[in-house]
PDB file of N, CA and C in Angstrom:
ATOM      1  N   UNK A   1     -50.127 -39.405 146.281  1.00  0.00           N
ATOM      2  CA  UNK A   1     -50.072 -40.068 144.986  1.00  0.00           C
ATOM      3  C   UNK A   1     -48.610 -40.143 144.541  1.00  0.00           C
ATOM      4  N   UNK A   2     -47.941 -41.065 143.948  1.00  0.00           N
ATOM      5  CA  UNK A   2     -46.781 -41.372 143.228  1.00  0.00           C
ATOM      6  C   UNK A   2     -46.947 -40.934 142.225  1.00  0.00           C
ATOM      7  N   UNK A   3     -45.942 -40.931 141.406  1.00  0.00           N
ATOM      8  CA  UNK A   3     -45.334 -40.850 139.865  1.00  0.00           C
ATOM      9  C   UNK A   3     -45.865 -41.688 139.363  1.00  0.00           C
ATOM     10  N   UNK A   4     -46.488 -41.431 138.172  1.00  0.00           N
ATOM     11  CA  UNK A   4     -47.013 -42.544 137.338  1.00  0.00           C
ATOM     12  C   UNK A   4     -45.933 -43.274 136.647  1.00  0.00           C
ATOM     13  N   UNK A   5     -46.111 -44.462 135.919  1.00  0.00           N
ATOM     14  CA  UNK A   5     -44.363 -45.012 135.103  1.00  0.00           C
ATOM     15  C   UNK A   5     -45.401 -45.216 133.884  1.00  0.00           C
ATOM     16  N   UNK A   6     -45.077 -44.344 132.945  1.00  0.00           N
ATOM     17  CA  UNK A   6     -45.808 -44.371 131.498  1.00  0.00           C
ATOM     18  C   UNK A   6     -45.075 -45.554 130.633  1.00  0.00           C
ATOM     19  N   UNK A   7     -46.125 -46.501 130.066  1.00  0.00           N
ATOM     20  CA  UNK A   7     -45.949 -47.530 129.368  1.00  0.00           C
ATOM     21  C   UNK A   7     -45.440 -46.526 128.046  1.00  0.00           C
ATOM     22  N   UNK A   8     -44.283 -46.891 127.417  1.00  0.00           N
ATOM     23  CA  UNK A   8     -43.976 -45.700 125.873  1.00  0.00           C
ATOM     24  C   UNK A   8     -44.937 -46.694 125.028  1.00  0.00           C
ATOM     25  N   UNK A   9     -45.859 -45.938 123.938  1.00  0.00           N
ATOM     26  CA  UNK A   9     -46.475 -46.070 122.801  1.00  0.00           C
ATOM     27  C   UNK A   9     -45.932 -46.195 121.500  1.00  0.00           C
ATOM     28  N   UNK A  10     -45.691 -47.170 120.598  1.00  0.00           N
ATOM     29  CA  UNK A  10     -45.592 -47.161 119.067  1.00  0.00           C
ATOM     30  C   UNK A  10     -46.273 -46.599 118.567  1.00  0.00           C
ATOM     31  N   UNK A  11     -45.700 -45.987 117.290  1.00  0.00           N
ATOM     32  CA  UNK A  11     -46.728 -45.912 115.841  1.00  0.00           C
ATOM     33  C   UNK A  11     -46.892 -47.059 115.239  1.00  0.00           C
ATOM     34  N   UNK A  12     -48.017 -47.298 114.774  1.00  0.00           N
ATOM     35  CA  UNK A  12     -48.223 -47.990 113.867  1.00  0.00           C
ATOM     36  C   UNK A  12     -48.434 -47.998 112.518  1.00  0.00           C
ATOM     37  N   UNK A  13     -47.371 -48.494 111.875  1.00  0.00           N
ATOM     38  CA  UNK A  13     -46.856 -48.410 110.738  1.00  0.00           C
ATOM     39  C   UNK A  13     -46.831 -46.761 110.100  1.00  0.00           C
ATOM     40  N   UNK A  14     -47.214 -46.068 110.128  1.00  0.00           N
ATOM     41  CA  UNK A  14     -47.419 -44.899 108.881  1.00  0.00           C
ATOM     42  C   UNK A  14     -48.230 -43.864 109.945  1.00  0.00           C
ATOM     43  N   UNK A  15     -48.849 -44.121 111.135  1.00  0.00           N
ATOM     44  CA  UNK A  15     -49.140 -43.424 112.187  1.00  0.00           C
ATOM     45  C   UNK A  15     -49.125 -43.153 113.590  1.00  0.00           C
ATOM     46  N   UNK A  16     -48.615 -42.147 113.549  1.00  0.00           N
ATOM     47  CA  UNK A  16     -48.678 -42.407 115.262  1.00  0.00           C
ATOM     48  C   UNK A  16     -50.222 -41.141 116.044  1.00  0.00           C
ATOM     49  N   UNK A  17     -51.049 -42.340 116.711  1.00  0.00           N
ATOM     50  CA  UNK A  17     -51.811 -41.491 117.596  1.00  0.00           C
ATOM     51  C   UNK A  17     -52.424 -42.279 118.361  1.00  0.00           C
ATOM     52  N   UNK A  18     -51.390 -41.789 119.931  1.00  0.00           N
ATOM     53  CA  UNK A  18     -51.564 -42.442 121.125  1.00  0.00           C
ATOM     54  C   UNK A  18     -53.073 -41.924 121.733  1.00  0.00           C
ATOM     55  N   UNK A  19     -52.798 -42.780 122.853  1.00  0.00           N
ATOM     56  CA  UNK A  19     -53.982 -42.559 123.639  1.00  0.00           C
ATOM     57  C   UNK A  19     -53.376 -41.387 125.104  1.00  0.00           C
ATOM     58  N   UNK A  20     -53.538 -40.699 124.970  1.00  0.00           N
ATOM     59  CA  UNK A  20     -53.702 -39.484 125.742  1.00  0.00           C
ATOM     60  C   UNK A  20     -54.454 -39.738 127.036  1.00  0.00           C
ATOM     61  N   UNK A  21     -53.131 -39.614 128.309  1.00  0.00           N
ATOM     62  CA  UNK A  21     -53.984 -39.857 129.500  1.00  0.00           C
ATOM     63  C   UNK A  21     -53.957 -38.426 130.357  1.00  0.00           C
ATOM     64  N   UNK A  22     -54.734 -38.723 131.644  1.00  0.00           N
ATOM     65  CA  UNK A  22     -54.701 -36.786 132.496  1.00  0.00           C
ATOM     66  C   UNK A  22     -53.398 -36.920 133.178  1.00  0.00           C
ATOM     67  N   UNK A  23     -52.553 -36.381 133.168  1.00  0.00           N
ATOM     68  CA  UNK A  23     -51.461 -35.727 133.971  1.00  0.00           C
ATOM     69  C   UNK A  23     -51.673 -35.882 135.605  1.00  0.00           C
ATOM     70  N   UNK A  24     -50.611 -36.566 136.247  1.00  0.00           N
ATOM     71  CA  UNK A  24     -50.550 -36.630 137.250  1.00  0.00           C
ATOM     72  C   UNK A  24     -49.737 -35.527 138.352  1.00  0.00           C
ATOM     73  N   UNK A  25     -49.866 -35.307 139.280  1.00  0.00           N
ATOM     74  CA  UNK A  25     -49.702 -33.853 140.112  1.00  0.00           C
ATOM     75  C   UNK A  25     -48.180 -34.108 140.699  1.00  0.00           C
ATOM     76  N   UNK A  26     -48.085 -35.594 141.083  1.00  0.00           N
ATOM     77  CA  UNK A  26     -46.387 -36.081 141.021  1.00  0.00           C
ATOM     78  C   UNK A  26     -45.584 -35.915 140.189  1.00  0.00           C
ATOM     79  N   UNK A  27     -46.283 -35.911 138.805  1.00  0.00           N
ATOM     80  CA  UNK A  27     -44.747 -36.423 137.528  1.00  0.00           C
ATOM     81  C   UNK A  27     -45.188 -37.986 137.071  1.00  0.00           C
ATOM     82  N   UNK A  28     -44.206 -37.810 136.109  1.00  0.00           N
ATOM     83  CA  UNK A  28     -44.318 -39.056 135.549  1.00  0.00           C
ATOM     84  C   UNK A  28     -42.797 -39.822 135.637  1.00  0.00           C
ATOM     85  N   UNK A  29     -43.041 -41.216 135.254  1.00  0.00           N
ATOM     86  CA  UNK A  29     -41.380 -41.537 134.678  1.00  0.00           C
ATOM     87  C   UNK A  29     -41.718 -42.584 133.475  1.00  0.00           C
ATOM     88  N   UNK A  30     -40.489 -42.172 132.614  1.00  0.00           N
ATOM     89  CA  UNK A  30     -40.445 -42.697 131.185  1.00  0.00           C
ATOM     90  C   UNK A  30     -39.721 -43.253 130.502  1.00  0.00           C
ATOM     91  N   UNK A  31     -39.575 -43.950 129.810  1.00  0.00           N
ATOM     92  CA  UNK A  31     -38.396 -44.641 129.465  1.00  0.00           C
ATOM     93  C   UNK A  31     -37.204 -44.112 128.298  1.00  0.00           C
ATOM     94  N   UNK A  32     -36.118 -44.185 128.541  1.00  0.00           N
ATOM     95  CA  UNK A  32     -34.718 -43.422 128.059  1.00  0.00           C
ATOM     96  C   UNK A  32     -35.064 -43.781 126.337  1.00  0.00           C
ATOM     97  N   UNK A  33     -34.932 -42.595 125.822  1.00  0.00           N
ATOM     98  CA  UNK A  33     -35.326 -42.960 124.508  1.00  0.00           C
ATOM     99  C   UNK A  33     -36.468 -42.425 123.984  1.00  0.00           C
ATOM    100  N   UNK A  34     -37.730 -42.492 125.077  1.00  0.00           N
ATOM    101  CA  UNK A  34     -39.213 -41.484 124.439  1.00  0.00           C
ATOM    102  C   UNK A  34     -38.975 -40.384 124.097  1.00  0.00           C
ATOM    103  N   UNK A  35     -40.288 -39.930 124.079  1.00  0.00           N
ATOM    104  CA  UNK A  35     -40.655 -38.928 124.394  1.00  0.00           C
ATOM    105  C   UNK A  35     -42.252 -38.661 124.769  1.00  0.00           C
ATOM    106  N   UNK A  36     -41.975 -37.573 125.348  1.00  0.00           N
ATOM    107  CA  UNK A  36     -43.595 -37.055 125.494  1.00  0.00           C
ATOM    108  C   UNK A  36     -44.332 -36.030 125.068  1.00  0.00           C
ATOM    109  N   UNK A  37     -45.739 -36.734 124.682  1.00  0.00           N
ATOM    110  CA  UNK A  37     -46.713 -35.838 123.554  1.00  0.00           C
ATOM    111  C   UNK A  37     -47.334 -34.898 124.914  1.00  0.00           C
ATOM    112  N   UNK A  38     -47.468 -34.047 124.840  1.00  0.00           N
ATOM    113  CA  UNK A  38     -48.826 -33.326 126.386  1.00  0.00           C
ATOM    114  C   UNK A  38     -49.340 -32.009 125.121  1.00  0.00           C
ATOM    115  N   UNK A  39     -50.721 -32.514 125.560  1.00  0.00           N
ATOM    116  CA  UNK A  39     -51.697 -31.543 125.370  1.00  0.00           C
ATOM    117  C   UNK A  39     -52.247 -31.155 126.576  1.00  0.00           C
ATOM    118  N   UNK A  40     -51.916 -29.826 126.283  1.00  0.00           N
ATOM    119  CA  UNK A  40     -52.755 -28.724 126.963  1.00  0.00           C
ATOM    120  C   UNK A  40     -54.076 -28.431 127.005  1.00  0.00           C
ATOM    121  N   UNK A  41     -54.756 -28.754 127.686  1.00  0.00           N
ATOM    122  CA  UNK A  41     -56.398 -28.454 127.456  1.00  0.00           C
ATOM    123  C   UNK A  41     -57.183 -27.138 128.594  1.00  0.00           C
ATOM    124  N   UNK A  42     -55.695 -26.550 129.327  1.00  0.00           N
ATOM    125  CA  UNK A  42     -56.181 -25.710 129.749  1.00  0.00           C
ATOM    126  C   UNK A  42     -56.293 -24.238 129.372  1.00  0.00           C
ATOM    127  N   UNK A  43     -56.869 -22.996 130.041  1.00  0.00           N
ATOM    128  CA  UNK A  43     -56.453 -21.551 129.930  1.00  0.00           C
ATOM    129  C   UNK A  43     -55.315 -20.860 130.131  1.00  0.00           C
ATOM    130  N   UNK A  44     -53.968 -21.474 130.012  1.00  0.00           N
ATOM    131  CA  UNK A  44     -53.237 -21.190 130.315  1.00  0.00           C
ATOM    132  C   UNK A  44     -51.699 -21.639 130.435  1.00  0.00           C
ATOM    133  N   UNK A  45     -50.895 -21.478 129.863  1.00  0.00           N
ATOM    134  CA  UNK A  45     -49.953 -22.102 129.596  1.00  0.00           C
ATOM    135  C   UNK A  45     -48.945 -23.353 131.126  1.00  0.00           C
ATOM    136  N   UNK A  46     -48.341 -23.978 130.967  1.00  0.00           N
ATOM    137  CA  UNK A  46     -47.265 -25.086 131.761  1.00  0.00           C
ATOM    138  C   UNK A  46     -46.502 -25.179 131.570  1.00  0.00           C
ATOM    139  N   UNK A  47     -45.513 -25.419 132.473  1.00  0.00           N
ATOM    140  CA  UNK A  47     -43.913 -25.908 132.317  1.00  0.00           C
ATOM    141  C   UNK A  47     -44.160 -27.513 131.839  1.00  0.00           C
ATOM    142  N   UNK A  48     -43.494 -27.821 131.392  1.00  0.00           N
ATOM    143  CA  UNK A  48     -43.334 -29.780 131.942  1.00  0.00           C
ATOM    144  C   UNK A  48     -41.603 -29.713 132.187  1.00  0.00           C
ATOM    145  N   UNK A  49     -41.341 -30.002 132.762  1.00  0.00           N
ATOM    146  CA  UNK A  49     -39.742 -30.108 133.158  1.00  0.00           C
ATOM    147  C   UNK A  49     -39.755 -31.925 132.859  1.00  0.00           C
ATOM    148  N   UNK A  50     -38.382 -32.127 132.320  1.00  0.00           N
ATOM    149  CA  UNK A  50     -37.638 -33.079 132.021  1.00  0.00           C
ATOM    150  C   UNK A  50     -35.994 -33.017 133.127  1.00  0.00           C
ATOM    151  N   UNK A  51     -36.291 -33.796 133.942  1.00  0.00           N
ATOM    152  CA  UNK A  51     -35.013 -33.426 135.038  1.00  0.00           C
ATOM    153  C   UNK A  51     -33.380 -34.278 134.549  1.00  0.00           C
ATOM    154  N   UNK A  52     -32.288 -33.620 134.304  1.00  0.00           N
ATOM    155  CA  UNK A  52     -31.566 -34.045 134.459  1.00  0.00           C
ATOM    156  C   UNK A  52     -30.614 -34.481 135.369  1.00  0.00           C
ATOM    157  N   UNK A  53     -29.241 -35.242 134.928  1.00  0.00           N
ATOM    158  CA  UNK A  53     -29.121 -35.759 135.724  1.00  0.00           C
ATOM    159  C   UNK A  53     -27.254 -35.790 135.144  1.00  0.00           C
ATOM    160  N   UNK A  54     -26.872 -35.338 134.546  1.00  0.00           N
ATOM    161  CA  UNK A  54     -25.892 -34.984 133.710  1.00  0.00           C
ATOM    162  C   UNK A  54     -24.665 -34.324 134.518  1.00  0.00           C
ATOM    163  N   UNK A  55     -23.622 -34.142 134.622  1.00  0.00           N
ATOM    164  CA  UNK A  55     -22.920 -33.479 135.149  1.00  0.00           C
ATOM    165  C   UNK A  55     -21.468 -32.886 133.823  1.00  0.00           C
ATOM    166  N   UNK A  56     -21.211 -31.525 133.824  1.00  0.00           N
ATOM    167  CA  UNK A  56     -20.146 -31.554 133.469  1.00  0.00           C
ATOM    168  C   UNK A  56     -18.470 -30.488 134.044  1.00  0.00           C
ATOM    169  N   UNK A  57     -17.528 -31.217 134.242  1.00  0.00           N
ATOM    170  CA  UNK A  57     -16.617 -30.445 134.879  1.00  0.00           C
ATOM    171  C   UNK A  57     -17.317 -30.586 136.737  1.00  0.00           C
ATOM    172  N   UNK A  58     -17.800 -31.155 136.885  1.00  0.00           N
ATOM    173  CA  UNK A  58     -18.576 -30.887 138.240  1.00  0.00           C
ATOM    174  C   UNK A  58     -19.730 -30.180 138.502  1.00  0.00           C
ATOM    175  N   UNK A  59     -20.000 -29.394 137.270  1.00  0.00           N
ATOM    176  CA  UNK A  59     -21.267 -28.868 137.551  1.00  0.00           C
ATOM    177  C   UNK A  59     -22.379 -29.531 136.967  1.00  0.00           C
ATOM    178  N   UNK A  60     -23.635 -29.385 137.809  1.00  0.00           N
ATOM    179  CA  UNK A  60     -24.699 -30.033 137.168  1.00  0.00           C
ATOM    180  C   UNK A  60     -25.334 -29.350 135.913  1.00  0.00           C
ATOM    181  N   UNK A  61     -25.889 -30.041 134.940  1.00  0.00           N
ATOM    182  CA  UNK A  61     -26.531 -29.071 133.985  1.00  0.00           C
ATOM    183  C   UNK A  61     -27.797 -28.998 134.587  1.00  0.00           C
ATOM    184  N   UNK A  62     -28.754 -27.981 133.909  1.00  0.00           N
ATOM    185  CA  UNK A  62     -30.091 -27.490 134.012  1.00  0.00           C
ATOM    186  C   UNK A  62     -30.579 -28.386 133.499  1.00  0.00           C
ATOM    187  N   UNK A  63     -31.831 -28.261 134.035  1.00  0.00           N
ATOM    188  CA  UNK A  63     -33.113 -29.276 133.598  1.00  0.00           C
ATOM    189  C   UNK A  63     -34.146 -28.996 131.955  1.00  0.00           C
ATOM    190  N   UNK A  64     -33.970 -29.618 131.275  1.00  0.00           N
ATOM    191  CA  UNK A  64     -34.576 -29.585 130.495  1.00  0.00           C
ATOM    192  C   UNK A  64     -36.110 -28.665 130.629  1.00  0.00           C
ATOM    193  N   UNK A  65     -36.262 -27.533 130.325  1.00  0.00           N
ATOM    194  CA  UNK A  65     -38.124 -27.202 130.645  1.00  0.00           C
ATOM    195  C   UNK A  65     -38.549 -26.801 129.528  1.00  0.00           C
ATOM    196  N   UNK A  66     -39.541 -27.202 129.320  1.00  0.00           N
ATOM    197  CA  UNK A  66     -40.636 -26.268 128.101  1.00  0.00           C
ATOM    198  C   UNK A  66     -41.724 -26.173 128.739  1.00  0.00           C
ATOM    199  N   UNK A  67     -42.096 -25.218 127.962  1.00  0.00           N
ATOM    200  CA  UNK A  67     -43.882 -24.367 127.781  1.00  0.00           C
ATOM    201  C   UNK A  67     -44.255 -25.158 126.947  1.00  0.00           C
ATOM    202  N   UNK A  68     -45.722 -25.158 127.081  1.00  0.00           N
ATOM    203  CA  UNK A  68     -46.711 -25.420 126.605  1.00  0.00           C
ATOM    204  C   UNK A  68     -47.884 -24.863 126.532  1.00  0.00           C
ATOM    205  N   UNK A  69     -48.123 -24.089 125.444  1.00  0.00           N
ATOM    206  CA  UNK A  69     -48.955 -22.919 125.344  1.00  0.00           C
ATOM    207  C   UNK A  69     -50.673 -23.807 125.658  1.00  0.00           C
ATOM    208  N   UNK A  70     -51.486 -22.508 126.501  1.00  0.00           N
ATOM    209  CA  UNK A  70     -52.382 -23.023 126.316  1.00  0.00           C
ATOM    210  C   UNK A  70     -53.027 -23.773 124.993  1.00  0.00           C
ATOM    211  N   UNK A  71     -54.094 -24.657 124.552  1.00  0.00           N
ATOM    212  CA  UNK A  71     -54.859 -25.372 123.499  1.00  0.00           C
ATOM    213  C   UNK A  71     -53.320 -26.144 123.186  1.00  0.00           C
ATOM    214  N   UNK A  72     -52.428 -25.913 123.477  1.00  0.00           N
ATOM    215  CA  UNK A  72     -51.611 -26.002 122.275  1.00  0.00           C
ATOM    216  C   UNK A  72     -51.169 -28.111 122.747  1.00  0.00           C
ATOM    217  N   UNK A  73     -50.193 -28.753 121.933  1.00  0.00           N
ATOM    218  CA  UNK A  73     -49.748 -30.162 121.947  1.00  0.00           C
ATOM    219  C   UNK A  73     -48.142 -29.794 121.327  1.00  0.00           C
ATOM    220  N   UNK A  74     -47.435 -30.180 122.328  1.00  0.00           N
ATOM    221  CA  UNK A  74     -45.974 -30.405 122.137  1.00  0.00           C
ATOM    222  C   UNK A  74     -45.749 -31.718 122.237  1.00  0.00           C
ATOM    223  N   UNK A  75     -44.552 -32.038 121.723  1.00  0.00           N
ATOM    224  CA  UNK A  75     -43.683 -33.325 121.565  1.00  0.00           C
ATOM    225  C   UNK A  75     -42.082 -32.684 121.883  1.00  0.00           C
ATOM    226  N   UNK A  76     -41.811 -33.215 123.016  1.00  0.00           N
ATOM    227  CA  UNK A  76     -40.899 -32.962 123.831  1.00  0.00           C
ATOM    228  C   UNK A  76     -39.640 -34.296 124.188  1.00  0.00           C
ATOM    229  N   UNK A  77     -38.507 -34.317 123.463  1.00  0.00           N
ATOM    230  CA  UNK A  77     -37.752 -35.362 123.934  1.00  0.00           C
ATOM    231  C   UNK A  77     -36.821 -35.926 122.119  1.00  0.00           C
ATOM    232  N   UNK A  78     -36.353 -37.010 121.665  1.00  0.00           N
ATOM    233  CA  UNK A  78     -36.311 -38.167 122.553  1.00  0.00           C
ATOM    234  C   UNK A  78     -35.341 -37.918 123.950  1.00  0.00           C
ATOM    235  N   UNK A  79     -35.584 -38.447 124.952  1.00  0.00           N
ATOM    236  CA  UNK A  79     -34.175 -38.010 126.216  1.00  0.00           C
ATOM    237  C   UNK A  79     -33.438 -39.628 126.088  1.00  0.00           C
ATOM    238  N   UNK A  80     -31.888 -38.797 126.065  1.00  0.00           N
ATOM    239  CA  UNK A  80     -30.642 -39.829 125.810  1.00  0.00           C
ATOM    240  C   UNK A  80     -30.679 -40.641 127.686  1.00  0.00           C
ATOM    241  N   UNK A  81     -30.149 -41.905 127.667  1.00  0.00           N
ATOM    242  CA  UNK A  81     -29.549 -42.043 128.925  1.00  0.00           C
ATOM    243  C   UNK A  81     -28.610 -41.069 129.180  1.00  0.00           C
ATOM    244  N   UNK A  82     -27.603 -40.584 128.773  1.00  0.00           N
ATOM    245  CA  UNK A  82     -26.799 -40.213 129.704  1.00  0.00           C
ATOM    246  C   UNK A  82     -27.069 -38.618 130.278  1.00  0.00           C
ATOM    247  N   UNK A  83     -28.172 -38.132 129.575  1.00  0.00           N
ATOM    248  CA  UNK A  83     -28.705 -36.492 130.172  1.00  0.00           C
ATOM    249  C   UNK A  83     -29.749 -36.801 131.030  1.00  0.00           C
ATOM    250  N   UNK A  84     -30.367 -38.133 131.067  1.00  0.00           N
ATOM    251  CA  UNK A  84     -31.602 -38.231 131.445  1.00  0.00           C
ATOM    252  C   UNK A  84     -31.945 -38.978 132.419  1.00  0.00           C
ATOM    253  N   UNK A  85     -31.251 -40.264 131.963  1.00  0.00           N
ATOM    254  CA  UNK A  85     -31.354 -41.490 132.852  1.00  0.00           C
ATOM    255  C   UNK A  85     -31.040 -41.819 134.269  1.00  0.00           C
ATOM    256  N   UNK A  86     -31.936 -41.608 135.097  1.00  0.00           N
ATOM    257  CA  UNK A  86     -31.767 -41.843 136.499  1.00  0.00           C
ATOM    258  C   UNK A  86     -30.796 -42.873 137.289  1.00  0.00           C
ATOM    259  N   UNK A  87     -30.145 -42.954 137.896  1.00  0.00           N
ATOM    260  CA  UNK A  87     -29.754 -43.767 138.395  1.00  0.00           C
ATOM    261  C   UNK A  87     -30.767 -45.372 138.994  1.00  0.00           C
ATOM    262  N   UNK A  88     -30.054 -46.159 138.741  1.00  0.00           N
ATOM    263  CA  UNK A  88     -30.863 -47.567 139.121  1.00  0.00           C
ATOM    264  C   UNK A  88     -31.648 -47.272 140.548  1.00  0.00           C
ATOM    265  N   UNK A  89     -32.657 -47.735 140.576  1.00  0.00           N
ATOM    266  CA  UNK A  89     -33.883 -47.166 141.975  1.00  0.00           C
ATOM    267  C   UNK A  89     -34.715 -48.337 141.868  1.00  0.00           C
ATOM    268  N   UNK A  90     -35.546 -48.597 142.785  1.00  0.00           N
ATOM    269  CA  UNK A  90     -36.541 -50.370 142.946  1.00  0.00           C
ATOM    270  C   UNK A  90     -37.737 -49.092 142.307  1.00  0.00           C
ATOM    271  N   UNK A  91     -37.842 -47.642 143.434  1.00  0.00           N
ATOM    272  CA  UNK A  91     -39.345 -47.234 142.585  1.00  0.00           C
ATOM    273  C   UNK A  91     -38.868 -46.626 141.245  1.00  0.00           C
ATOM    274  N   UNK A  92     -38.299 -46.068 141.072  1.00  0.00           N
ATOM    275  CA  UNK A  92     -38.344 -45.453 139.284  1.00  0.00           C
ATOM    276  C   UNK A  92     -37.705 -46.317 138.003  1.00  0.00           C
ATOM    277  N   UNK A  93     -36.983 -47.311 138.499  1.00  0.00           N
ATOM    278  CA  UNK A  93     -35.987 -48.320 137.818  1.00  0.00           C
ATOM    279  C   UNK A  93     -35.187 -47.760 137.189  1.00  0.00           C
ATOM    280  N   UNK A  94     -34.457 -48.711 136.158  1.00  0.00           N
ATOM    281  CA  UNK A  94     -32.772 -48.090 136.499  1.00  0.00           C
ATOM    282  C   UNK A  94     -33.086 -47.358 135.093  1.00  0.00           C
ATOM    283  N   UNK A  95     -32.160 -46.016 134.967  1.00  0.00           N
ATOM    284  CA  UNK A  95     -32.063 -45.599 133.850  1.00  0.00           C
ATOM    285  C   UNK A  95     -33.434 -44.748 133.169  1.00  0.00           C
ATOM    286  N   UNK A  96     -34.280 -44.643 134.126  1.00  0.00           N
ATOM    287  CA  UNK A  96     -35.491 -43.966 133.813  1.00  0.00           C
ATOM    288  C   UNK A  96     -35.232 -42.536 133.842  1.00  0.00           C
ATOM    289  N   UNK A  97     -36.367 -41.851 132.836  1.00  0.00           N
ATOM    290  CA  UNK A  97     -36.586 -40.120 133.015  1.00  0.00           C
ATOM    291  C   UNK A  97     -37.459 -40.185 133.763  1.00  0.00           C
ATOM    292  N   UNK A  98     -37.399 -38.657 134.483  1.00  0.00           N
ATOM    293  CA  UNK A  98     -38.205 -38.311 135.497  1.00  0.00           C
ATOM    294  C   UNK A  98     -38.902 -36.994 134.994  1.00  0.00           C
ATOM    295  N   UNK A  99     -40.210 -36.767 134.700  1.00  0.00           N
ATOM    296  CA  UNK A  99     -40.967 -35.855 133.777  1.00  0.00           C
ATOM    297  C   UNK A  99     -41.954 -35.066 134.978  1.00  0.00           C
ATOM    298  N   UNK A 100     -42.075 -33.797 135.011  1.00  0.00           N
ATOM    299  CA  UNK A 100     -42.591 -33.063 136.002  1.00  0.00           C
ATOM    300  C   UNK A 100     -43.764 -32.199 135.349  1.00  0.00           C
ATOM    301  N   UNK A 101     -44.897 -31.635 135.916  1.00  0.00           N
ATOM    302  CA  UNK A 101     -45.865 -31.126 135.446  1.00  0.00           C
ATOM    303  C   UNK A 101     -46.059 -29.291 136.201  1.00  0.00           C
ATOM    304  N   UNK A 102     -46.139 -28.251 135.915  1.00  0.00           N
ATOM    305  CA  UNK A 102     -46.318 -27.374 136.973  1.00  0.00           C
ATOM    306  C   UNK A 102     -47.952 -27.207 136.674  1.00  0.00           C
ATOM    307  N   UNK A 103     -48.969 -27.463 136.533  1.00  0.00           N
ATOM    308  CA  UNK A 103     -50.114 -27.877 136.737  1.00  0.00           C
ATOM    309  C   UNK A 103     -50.471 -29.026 135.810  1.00  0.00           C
ATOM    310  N   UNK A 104     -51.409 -29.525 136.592  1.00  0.00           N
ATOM    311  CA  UNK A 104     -52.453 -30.726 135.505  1.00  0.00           C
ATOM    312  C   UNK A 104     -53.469 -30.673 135.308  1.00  0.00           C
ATOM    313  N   UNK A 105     -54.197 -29.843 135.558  1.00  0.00           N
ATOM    314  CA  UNK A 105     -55.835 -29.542 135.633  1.00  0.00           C
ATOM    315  C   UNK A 105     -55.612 -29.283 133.738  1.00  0.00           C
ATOM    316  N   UNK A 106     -56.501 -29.956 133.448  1.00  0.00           N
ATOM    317  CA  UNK A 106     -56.462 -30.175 131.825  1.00  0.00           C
ATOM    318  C   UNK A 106     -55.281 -30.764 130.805  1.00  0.00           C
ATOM    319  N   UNK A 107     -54.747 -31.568 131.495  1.00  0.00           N
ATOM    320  CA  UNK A 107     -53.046 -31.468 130.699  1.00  0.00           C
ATOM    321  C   UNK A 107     -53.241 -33.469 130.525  1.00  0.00           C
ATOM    322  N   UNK A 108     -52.996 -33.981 129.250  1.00  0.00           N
ATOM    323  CA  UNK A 108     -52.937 -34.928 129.106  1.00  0.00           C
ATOM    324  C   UNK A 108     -51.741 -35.214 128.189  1.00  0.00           C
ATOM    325  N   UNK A 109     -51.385 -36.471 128.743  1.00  0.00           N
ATOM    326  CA  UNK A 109     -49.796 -36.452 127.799  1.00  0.00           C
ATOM    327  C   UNK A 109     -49.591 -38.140 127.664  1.00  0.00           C
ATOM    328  N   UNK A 110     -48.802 -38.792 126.667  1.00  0.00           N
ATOM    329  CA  UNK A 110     -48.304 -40.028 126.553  1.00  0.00           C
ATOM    330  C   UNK A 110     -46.819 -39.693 126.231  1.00  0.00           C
ATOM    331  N   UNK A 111     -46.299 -41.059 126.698  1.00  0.00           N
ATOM    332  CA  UNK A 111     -45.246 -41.477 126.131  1.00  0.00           C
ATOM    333  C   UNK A 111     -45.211 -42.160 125.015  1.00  0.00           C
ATOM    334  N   UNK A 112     -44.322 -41.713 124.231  1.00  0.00           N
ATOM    335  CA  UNK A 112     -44.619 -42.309 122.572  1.00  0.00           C
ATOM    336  C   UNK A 112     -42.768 -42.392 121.900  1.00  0.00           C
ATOM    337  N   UNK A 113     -42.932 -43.178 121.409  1.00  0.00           N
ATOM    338  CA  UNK A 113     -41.571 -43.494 120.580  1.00  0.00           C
ATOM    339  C   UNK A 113     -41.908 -43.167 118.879  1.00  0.00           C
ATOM    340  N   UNK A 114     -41.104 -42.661 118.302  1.00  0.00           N
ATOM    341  CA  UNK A 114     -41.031 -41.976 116.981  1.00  0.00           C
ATOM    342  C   UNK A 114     -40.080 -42.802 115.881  1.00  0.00           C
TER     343      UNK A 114
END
């Protein structure tokens, strides 16, 4: 299975509440600027890593990671191009985030703009 490429979601007008899909075992990719909602629907807490791509002085920075407590729903991001944004690619396209899952068994998440 590939990376899914999450369409980002609006609010509309005065609300925002996306539609929540299941987490894929690849990752996702998202567009520079989201962010992502993930609910947890399992027993047990997850990473979601946000990979960078940043360099400073020559060294690379660390990857963005959070927890996500079990039951629990985080909102994670917006990610800038220049910490985030992938280099131009035909599969991830240019300037995309690359969003990672350490399980998905219960984990549903959108991309959503704020």
């Amino acid at each position: 299975m590939a990376r899914a490429s999450l369409t980002t979601q609006a609010r509309n007008e005065f609300r925002l509440a996306p539609t929540l899909t299941a987490a894929v075992a690849d990752g996702d990719i998202v567009d520079v600027g989201s962010r992502v909602w993930v609910h947890n629907g399992s027993g047990a807490p997850i990473t979601v890593t946000a990979q960078v791509v940043a360099e400073t002085s020559g060294l690379e920075l660390e990857d963005l990671v959070e927890t996500v407590a079990a039951g629990a729903d985080v909102l994670i991001g917006p990610f800038s191009r220049t910490l985030f944004g992938q280099a131009s690619d035909a599969a991830i396209g240019a300037s995309r985030v690359l969003i990672d899952y350490s399980a998905v068994t219960s984990v549903t998440r959108a991309a959503v703009s704020t």
